[in-house]
N, C-alpha and C. Protein backbone atom coordinates (compact mmCIF):
# COMPACT_ATOMS: atom_id res chain seq x y z
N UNK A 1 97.60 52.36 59.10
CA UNK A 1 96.77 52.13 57.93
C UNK A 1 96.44 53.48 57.30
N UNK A 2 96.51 53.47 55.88
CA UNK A 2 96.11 54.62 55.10
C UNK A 2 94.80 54.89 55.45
N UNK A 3 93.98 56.56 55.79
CA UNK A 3 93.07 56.58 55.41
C UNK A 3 92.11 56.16 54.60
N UNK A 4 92.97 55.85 52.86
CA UNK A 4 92.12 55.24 52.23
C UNK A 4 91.28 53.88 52.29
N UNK A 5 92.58 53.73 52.68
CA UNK A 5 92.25 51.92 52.90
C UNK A 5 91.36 51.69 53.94
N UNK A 6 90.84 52.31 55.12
CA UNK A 6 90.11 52.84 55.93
C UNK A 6 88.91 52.54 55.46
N UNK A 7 88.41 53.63 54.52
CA UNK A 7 87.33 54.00 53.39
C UNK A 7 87.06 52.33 52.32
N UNK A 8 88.08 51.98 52.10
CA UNK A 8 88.14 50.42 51.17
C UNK A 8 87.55 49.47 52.36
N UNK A 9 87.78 49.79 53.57
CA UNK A 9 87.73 48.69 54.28
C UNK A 9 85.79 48.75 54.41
N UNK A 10 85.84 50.08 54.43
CA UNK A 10 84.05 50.31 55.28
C UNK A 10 82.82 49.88 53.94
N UNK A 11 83.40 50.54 53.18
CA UNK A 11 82.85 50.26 51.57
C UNK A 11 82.26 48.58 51.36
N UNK A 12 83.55 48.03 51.85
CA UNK A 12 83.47 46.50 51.67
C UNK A 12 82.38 45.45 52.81
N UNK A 13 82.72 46.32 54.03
CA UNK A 13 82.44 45.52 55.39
C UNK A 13 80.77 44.89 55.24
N UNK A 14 79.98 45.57 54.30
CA UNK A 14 78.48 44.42 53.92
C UNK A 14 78.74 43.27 54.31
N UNK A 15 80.36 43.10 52.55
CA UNK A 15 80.35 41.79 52.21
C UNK A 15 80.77 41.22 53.45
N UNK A 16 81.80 41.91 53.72
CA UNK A 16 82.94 41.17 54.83
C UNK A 16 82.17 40.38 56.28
N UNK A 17 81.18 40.81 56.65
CA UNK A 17 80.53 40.78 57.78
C UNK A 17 79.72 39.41 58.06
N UNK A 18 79.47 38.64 57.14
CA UNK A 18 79.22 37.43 56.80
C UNK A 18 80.20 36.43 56.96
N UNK A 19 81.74 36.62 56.51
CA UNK A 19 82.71 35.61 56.93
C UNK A 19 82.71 36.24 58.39
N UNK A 20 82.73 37.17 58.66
CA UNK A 20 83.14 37.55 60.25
C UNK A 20 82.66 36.78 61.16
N UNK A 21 81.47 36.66 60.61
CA UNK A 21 80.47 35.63 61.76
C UNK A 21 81.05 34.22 61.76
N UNK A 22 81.51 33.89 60.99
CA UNK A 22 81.91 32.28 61.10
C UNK A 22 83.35 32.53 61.62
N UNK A 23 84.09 33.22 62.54
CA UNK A 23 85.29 33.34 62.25
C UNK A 23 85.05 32.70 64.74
N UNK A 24 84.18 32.89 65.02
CA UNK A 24 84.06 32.55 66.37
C UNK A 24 83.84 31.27 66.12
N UNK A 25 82.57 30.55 65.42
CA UNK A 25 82.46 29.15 65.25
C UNK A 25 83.88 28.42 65.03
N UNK A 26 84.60 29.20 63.82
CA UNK A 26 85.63 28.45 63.03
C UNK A 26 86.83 28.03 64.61
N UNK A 27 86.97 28.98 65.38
CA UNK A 27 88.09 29.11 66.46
C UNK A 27 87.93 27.92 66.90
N UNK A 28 85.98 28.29 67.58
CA UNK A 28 85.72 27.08 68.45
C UNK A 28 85.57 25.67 68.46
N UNK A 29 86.13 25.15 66.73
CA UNK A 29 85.83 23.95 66.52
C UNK A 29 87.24 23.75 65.85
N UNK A 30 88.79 24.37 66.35
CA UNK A 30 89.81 23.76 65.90
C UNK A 30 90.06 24.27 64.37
N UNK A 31 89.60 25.58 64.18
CA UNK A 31 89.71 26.23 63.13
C UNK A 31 91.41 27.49 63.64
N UNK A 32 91.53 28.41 62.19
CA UNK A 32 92.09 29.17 62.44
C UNK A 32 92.01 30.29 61.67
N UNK A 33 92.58 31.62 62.48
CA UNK A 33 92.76 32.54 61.60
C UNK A 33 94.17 33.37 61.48
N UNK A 34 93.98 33.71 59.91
CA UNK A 34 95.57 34.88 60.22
C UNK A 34 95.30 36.08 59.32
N UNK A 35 96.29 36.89 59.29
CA UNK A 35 95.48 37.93 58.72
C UNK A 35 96.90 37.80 57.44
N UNK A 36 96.66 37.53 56.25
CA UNK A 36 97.44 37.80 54.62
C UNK A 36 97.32 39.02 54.01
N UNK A 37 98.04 39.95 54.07
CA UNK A 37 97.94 41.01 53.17
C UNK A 37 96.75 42.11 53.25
N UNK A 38 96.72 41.60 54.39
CA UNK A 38 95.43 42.56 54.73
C UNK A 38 93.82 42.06 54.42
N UNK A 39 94.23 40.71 54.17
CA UNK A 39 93.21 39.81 54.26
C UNK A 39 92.90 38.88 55.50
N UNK A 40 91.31 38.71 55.93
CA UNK A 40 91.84 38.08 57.17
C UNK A 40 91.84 36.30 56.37
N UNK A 41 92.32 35.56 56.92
CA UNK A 41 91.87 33.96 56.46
C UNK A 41 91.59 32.95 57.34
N UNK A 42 90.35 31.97 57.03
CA UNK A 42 89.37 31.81 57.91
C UNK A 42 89.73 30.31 57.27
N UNK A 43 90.21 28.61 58.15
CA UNK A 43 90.21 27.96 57.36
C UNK A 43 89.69 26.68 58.94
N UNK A 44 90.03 25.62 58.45
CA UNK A 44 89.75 24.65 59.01
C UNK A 44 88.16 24.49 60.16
N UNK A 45 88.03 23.59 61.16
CA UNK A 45 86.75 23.95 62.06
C UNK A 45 85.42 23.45 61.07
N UNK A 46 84.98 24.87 61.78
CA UNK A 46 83.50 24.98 61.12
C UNK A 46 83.19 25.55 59.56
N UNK A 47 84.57 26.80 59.57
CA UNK A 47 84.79 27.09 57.91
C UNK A 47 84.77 25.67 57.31
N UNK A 48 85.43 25.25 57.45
CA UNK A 48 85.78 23.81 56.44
C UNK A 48 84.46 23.02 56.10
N UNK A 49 83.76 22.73 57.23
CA UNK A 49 82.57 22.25 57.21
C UNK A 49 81.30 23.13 56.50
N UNK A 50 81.25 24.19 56.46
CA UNK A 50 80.37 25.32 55.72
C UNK A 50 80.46 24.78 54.26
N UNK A 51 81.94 25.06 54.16
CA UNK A 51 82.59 25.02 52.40
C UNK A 51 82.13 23.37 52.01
N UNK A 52 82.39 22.92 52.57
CA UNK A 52 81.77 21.37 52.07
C UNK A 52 80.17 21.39 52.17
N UNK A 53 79.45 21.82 52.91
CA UNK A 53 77.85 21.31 52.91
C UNK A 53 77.56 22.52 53.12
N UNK A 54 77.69 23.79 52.40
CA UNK A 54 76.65 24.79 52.37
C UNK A 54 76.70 25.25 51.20
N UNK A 55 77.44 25.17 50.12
CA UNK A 55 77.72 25.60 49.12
C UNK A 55 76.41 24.94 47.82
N UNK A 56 76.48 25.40 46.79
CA UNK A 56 75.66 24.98 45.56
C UNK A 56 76.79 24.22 44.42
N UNK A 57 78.21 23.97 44.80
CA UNK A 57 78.77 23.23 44.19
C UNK A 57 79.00 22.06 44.08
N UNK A 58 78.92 20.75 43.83
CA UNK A 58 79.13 19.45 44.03
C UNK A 58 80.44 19.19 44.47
N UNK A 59 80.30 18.73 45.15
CA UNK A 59 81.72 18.36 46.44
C UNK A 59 81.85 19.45 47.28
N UNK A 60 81.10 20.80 47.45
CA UNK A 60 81.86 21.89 48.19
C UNK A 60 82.70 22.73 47.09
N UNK A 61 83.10 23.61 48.67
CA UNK A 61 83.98 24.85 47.74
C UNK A 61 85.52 24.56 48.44
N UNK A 62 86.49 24.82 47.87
CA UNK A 62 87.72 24.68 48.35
C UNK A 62 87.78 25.91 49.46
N UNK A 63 87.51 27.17 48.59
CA UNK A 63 87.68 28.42 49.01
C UNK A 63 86.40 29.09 49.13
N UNK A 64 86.20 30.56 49.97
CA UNK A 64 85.38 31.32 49.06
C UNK A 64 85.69 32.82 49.67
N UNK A 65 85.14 33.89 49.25
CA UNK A 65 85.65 34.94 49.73
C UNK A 65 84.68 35.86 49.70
N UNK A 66 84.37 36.31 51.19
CA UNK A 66 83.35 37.49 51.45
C UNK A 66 84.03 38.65 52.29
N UNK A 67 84.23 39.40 50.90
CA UNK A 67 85.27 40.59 51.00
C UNK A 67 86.48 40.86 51.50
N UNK A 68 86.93 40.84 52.71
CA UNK A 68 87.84 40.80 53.38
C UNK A 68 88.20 39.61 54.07
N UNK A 69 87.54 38.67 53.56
CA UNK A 69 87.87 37.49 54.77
C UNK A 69 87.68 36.40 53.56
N UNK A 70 88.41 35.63 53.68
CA UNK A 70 88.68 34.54 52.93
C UNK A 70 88.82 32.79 53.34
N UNK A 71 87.69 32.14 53.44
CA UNK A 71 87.58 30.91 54.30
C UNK A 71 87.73 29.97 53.72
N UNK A 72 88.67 29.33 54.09
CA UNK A 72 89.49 27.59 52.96
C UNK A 72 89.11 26.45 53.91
N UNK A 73 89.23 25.37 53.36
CA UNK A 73 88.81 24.33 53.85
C UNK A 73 90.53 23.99 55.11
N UNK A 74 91.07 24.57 54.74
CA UNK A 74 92.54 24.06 55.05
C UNK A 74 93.95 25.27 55.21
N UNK A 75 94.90 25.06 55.50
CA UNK A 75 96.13 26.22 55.14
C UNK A 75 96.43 25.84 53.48
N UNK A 76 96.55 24.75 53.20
CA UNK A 76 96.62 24.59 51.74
C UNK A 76 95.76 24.95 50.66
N UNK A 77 95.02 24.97 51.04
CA UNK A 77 93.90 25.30 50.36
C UNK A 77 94.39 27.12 49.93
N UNK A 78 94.11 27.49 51.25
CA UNK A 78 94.41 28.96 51.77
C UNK A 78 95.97 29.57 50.08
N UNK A 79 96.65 28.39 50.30
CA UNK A 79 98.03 28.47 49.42
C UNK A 79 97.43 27.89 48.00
N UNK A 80 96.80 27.37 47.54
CA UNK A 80 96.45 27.08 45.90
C UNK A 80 95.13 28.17 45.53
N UNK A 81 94.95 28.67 45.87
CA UNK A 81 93.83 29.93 45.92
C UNK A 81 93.80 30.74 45.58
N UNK A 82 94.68 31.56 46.31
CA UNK A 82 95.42 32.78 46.94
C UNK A 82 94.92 33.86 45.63
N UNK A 83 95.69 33.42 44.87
CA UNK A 83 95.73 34.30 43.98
C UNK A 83 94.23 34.18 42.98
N UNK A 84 92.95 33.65 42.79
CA UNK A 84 91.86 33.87 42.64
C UNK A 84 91.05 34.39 43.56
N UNK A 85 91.29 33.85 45.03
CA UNK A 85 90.48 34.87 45.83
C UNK A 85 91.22 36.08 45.86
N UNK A 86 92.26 36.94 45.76
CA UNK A 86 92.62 37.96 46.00
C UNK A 86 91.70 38.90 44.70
N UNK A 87 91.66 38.44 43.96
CA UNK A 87 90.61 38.57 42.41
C UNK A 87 89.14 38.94 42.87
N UNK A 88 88.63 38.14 43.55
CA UNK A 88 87.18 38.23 44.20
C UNK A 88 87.27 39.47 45.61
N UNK A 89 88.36 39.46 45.97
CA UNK A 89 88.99 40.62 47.16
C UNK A 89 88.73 42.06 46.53
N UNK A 90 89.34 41.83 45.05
CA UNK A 90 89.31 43.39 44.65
C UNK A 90 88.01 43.41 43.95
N UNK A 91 87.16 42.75 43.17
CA UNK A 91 86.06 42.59 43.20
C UNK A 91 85.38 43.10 44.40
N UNK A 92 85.24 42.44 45.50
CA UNK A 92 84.53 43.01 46.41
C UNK A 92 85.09 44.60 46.51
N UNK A 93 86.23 44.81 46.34
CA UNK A 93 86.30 46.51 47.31
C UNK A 93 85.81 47.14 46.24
N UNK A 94 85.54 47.06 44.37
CA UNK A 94 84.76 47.70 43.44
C UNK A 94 83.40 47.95 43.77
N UNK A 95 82.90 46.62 44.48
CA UNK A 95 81.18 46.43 44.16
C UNK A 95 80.68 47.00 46.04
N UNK A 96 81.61 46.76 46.32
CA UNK A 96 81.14 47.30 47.73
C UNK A 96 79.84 46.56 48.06
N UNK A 97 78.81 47.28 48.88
CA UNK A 97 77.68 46.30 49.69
C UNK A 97 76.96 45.87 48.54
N UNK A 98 77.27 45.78 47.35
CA UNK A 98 76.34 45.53 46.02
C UNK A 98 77.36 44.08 45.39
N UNK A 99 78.03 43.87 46.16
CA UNK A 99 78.96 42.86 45.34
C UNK A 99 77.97 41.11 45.51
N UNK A 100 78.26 41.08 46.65
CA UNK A 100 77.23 39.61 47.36
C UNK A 100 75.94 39.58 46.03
N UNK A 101 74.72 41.02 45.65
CA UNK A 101 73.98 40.38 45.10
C UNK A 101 74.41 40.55 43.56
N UNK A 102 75.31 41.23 43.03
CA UNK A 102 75.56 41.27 42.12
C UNK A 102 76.14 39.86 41.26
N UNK A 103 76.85 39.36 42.46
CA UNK A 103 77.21 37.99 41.96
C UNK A 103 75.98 37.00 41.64
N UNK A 104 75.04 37.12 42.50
CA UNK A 104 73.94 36.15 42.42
C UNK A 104 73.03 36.38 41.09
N UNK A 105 73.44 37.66 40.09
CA UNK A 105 72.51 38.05 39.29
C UNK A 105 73.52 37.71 38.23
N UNK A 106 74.94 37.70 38.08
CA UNK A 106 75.65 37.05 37.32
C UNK A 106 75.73 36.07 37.37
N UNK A 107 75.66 35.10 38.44
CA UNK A 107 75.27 33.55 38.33
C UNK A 107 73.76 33.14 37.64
N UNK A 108 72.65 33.93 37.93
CA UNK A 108 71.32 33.47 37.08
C UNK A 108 71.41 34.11 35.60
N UNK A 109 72.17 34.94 35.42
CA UNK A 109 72.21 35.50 33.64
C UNK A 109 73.27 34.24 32.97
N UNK A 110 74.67 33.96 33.77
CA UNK A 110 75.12 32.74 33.26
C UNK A 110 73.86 31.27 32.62
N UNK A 111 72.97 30.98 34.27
CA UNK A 111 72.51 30.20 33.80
C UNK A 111 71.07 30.88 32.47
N UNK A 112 70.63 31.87 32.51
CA UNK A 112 69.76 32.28 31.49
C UNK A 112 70.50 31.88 30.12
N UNK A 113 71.80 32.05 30.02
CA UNK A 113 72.26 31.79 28.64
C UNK A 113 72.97 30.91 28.40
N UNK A 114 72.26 29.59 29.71
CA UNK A 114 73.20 28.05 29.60
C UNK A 114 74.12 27.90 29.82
N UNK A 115 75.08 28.48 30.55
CA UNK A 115 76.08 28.00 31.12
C UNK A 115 76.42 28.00 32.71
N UNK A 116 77.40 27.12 33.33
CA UNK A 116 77.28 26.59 34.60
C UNK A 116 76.87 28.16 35.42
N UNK A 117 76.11 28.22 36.37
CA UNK A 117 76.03 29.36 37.64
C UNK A 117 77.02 30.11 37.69
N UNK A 118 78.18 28.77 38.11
CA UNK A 118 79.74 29.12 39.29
C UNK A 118 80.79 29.52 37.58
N UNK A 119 80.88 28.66 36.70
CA UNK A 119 82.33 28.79 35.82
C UNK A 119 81.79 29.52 34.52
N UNK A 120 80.36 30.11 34.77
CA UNK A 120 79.66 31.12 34.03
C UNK A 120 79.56 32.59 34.10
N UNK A 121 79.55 32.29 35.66
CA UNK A 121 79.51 33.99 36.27
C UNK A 121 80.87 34.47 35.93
N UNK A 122 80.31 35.41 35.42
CA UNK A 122 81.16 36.88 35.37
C UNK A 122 82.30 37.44 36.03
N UNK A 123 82.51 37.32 37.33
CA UNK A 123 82.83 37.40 38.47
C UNK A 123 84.31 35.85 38.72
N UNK A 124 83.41 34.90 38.27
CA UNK A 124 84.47 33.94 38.25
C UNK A 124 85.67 33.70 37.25
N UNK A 125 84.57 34.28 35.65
CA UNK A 125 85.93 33.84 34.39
C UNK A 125 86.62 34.74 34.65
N UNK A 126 86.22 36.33 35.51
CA UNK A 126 87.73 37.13 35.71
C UNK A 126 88.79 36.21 36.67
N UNK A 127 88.11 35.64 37.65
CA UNK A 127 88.99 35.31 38.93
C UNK A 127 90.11 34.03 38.00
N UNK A 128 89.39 33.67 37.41
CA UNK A 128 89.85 32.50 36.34
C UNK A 128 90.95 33.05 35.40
N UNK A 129 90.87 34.14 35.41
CA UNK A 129 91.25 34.83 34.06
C UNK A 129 91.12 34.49 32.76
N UNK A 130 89.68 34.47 32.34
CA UNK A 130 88.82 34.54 31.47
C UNK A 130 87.62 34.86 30.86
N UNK A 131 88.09 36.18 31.47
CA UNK A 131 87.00 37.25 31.43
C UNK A 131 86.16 37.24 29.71
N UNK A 132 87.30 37.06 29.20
CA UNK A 132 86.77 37.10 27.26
C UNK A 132 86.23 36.47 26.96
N UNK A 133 86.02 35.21 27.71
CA UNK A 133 84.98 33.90 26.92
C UNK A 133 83.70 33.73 27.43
């Protein structure tokens, strides 16, 4: 591993340290992990169950991504994603230990100016690629 990436990795590890913790639950309940591109991915188990009943979205989250670690309900999931959480990936290595609340302050300025939390934030119309609207 590059030094740098070293430095990308430590920068990030706030966010990252939060999926980490679910990554023993996820094992122990028939979950899995692998590591993508230098991402780790955290899916089935207890991830799966988080993403459905811990989230603020109606029905759950398919995906979600806390920095380096990326937890899907599924391997499929993991595969229709991919390429928005890798979006929230480099997001996190910009915002470093400031990313987690930064999002939460772009989700309440979304809703300050009426629009949804999740397809309002800032953070998401990039992952969306629609940063302009």
């Amino acid at each position: 591993m590059k030094p740098f990436r070293i430095v990308v990795y430590l920068w990030t590890s706030p966010t990252s340290l939060p999926g980490c913790l679910l990554i023993v639950p996820t094992l122990c309940t028939g979950g899995r992990c692998r590591v993508v591109d230098g991402v780790l991915e955290v899916s089935g188990g207890f991830a799966a169950w988080a993403l459905k009943h811990c989230t603020l979205l109606k029905g759950g989250a398919t995906a979600m991504t806390l920095g380096h670690v990326v937890l899907a309900r599924d391997l499929e999931s993991h595969d229709l994603t991919r390429t928005h959480e890798r979006v929230h990936v480099r997001q996190a290595e910009r915002w470093g230990p400031f990313f987690l609340p930064a999002y939460g302050v772009a989700s309440l300025v979304a809703l300050l100016k009426g629009e949804s939390a999740y397809r309002g934030n800032w953070f998401e119309k990039e992952a969306y690629g629609d940063e302009s609207s």
